[in-house]
C-alpha atoms as a PDB file:
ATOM      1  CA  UNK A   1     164.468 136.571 111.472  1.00  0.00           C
ATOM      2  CA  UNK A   2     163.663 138.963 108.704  1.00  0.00           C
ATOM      3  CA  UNK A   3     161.588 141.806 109.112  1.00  0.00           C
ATOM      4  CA  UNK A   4     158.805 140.525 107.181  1.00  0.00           C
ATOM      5  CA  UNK A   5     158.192 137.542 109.527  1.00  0.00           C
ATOM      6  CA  UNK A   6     158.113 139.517 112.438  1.00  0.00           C
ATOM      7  CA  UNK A   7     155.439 141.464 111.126  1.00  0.00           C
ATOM      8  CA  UNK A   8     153.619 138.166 110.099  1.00  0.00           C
ATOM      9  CA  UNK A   9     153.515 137.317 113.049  1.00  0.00           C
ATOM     10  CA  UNK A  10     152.707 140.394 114.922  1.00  0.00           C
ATOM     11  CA  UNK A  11     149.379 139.874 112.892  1.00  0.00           C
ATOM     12  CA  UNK A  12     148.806 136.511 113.046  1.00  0.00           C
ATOM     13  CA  UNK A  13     149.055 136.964 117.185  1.00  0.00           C
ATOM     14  CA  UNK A  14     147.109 139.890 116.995  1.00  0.00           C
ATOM     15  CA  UNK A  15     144.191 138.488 115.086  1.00  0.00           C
ATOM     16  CA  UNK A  16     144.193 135.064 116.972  1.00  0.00           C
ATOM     17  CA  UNK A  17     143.342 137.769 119.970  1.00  0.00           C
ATOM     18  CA  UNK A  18     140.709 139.214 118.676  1.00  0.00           C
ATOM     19  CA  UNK A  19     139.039 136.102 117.735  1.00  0.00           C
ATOM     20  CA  UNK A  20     139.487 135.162 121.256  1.00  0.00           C
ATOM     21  CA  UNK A  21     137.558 138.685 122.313  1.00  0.00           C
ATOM     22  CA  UNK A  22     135.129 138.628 120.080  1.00  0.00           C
ATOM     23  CA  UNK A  23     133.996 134.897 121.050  1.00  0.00           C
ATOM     24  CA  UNK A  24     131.328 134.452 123.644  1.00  0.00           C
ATOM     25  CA  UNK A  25     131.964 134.309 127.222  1.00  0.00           C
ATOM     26  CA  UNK A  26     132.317 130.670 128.087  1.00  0.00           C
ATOM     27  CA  UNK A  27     128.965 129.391 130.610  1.00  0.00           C
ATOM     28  CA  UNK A  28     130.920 128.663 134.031  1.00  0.00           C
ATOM     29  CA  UNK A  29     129.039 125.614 135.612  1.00  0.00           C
ATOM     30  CA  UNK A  30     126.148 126.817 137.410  1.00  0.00           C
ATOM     31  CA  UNK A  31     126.776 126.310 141.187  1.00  0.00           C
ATOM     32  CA  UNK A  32     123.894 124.506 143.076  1.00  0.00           C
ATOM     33  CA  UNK A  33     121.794 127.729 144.700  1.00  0.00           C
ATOM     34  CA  UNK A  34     121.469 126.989 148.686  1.00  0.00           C
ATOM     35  CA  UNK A  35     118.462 125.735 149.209  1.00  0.00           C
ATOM     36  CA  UNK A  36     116.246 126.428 151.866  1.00  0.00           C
ATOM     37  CA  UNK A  37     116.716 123.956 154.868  1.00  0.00           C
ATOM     38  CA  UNK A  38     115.206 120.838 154.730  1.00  0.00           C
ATOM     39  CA  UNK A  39     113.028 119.751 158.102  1.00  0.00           C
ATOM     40  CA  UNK A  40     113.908 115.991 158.083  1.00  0.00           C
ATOM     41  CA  UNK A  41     117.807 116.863 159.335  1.00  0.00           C
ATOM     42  CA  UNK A  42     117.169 119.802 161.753  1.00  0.00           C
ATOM     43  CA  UNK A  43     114.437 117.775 163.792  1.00  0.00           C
ATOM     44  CA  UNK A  44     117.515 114.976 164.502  1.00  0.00           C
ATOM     45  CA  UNK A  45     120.006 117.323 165.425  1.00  0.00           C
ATOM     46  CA  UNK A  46     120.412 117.643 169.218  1.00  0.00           C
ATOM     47  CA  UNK A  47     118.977 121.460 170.632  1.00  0.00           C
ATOM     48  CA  UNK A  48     122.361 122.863 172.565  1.00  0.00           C
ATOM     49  CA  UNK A  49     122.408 123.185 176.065  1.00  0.00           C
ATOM     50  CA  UNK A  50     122.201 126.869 176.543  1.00  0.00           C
ATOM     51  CA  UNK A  51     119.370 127.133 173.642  1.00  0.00           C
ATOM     52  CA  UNK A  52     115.564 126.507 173.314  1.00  0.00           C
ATOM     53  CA  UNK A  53     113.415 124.618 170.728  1.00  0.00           C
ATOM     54  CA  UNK A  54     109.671 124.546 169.227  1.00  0.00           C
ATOM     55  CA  UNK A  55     108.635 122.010 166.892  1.00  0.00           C
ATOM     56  CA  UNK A  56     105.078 121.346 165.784  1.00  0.00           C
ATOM     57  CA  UNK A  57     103.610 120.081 162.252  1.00  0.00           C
ATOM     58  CA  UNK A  58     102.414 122.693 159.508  1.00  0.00           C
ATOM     59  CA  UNK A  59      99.405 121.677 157.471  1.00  0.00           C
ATOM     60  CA  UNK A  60      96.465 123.004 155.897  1.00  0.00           C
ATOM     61  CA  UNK A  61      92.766 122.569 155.745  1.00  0.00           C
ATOM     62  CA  UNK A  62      93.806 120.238 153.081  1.00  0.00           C
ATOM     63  CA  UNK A  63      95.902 118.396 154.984  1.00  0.00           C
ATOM     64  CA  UNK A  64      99.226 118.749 153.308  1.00  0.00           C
ATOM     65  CA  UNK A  65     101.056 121.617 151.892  1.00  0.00           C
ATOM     66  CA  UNK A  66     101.804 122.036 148.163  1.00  0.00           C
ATOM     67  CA  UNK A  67     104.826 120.630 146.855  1.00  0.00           C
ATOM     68  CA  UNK A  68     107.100 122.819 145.889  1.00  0.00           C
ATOM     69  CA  UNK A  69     106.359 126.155 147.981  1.00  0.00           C
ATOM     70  CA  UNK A  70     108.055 128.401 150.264  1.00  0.00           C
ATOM     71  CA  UNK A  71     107.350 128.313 154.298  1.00  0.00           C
ATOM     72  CA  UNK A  72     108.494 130.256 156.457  1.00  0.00           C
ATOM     73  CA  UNK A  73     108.285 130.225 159.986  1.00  0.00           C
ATOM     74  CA  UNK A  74     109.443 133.017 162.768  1.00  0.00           C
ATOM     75  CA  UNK A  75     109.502 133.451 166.272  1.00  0.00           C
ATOM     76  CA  UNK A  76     108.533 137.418 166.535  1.00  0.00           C
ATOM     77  CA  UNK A  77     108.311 139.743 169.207  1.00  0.00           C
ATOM     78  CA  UNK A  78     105.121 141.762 168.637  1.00  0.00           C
ATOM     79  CA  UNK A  79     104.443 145.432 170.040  1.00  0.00           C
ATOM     80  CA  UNK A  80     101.395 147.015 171.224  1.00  0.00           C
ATOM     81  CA  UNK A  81     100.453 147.833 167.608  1.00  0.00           C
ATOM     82  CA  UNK A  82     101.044 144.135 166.300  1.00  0.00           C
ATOM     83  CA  UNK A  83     104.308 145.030 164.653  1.00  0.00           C
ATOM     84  CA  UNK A  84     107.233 142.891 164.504  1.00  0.00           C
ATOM     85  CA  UNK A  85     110.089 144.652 166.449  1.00  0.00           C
ATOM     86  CA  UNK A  86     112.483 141.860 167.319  1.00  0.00           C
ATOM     87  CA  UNK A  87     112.944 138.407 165.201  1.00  0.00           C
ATOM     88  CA  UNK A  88     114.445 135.575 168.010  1.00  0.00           C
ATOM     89  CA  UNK A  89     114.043 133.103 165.388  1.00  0.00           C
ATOM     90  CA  UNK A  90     112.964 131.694 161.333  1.00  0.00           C
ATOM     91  CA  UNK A  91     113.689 128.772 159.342  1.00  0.00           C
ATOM     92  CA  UNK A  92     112.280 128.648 156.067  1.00  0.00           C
ATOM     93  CA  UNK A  93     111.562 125.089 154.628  1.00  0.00           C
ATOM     94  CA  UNK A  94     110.550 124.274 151.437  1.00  0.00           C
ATOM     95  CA  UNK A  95     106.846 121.937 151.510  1.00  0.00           C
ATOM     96  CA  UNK A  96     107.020 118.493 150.210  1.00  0.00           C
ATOM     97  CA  UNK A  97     103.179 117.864 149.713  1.00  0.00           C
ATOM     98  CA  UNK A  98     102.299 116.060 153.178  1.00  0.00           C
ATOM     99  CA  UNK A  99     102.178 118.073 156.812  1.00  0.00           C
ATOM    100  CA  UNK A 100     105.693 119.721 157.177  1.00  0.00           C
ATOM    101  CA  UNK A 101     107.631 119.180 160.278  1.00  0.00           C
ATOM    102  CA  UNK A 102     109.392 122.494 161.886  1.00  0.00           C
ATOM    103  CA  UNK A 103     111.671 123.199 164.405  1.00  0.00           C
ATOM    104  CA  UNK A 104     112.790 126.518 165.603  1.00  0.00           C
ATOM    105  CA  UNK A 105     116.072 126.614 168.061  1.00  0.00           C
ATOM    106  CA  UNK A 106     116.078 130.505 170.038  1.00  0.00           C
ATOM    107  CA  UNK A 107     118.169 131.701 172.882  1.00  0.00           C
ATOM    108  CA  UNK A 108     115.960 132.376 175.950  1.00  0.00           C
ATOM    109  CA  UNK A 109     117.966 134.986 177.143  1.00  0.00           C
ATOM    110  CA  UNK A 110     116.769 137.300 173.934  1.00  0.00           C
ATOM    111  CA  UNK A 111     113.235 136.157 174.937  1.00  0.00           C
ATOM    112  CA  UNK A 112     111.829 139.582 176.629  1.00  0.00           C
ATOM    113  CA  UNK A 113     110.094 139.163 179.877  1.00  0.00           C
ATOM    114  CA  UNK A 114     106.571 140.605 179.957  1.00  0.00           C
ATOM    115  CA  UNK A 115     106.407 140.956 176.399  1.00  0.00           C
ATOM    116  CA  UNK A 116     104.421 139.551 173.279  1.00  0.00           C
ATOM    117  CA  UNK A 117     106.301 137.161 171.337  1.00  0.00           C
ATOM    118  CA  UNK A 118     104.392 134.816 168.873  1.00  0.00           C
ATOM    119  CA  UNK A 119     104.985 132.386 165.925  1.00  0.00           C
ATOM    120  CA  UNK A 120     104.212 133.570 162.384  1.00  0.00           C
ATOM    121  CA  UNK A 121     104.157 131.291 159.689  1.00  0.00           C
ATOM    122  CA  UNK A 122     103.532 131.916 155.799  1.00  0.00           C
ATOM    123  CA  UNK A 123     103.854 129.710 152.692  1.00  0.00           C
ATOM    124  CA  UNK A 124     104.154 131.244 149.355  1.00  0.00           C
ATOM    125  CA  UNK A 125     103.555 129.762 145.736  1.00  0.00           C
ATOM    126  CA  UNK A 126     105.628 131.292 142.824  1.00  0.00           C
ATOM    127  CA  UNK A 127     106.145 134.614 144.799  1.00  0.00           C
ATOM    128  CA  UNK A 128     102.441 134.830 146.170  1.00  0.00           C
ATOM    129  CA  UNK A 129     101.276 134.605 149.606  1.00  0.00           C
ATOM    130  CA  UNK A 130      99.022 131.621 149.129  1.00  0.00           C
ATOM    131  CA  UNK A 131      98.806 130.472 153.203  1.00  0.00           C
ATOM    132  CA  UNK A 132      99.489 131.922 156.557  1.00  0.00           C
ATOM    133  CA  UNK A 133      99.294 130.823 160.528  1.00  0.00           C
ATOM    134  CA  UNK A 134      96.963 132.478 162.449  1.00  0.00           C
ATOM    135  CA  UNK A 135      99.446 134.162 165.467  1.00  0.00           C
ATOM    136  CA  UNK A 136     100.733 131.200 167.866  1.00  0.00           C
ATOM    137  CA  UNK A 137     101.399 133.060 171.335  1.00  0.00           C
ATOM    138  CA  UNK A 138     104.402 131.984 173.515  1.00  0.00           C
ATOM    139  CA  UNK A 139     104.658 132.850 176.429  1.00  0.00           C
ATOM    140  CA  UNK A 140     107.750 130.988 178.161  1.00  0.00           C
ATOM    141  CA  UNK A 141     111.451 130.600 176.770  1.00  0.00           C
ATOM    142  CA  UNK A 142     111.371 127.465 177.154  1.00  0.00           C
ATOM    143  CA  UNK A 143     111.378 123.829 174.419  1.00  0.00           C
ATOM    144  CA  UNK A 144     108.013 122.893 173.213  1.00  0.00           C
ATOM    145  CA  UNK A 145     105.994 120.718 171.216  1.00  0.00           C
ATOM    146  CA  UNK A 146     103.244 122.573 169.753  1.00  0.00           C
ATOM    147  CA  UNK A 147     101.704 119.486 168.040  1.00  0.00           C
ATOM    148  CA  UNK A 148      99.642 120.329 164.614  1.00  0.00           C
ATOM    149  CA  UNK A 149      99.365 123.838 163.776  1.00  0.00           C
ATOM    150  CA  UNK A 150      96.577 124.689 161.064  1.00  0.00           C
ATOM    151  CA  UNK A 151      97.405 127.872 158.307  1.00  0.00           C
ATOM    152  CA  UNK A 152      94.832 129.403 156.871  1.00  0.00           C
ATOM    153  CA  UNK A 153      94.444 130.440 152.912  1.00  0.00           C
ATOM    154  CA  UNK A 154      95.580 133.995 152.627  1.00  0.00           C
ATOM    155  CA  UNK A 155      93.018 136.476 152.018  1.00  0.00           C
END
């Protein structure tokens, strides 16, 4: 080869390279987010052995929930200045417009003797607090059904 085709071709590779760099990035296919559990499959899965379970119904003075936000429910342990110190448990759901099913699975062994523990729960709309529960006091380690538990609109 002469030297005149090498250097043809030196440019020719060098500008198909910077075409290549100077193109935009190339969108990767968005991966699906994780979304929040769902409370249809945890309230059919089977509570271990060793572990502990409360389930109850979230709804509103409206009845339902809005569709669409964020709830979040946790099993706290509270000190004598109604802090949170300790979290035994939270699942956060995502409300589907009717009364919202919840189940909580906790270890009694974490569960403190002689000490406050209490379910929170809080829903939020586009980053807002919009409901919460009033505190739900437990006082055993042990599976429950708490039946219908009402939230309040956040002040």
């Amino acid at each position: 080869m002469e030297p005149a085709m090498y250097t043809r071709l030196l440019c020719l590779s060098l500008t198909a390279l910077l075409a290549a760099c100077a193109s935009e990035k190339p969108v990767p296919a968005a991966a699906p987010a994780p979304a929040p559990k769902n409370s249809a499959p945890a309230a059919l899965e089977p509570v271990p052995a060793h572990m502990r379970a409360l389930s109850g119904q979230l709804s509103s003075s409206q009845g339902y929930l809005p569709a669409g936000s964020e709830v979040e429910v946790a099993l706290l342990v509270i000190d004598e200045r109604d802090r949170p110190q300790q979290l035994l448990s939270s699942e956060k759901l995502i409300a589907n417009g009717q009364a919202l099913p919840f189940r909580l699975i906790f270890n009694p062994q974490s569960f403190p003797a002689n000490a406050r523990v209490e379910l929170h729960g809080r829903v939020s709309q586009s980053g807002q607090l919009a409901w919460r529960l009033p505190p739900v006091r437990i006082t055993q380690p042990e599976t429950r059904a708490l039946g219908e538990l009402r939230l309040e609109r956040a002040p």
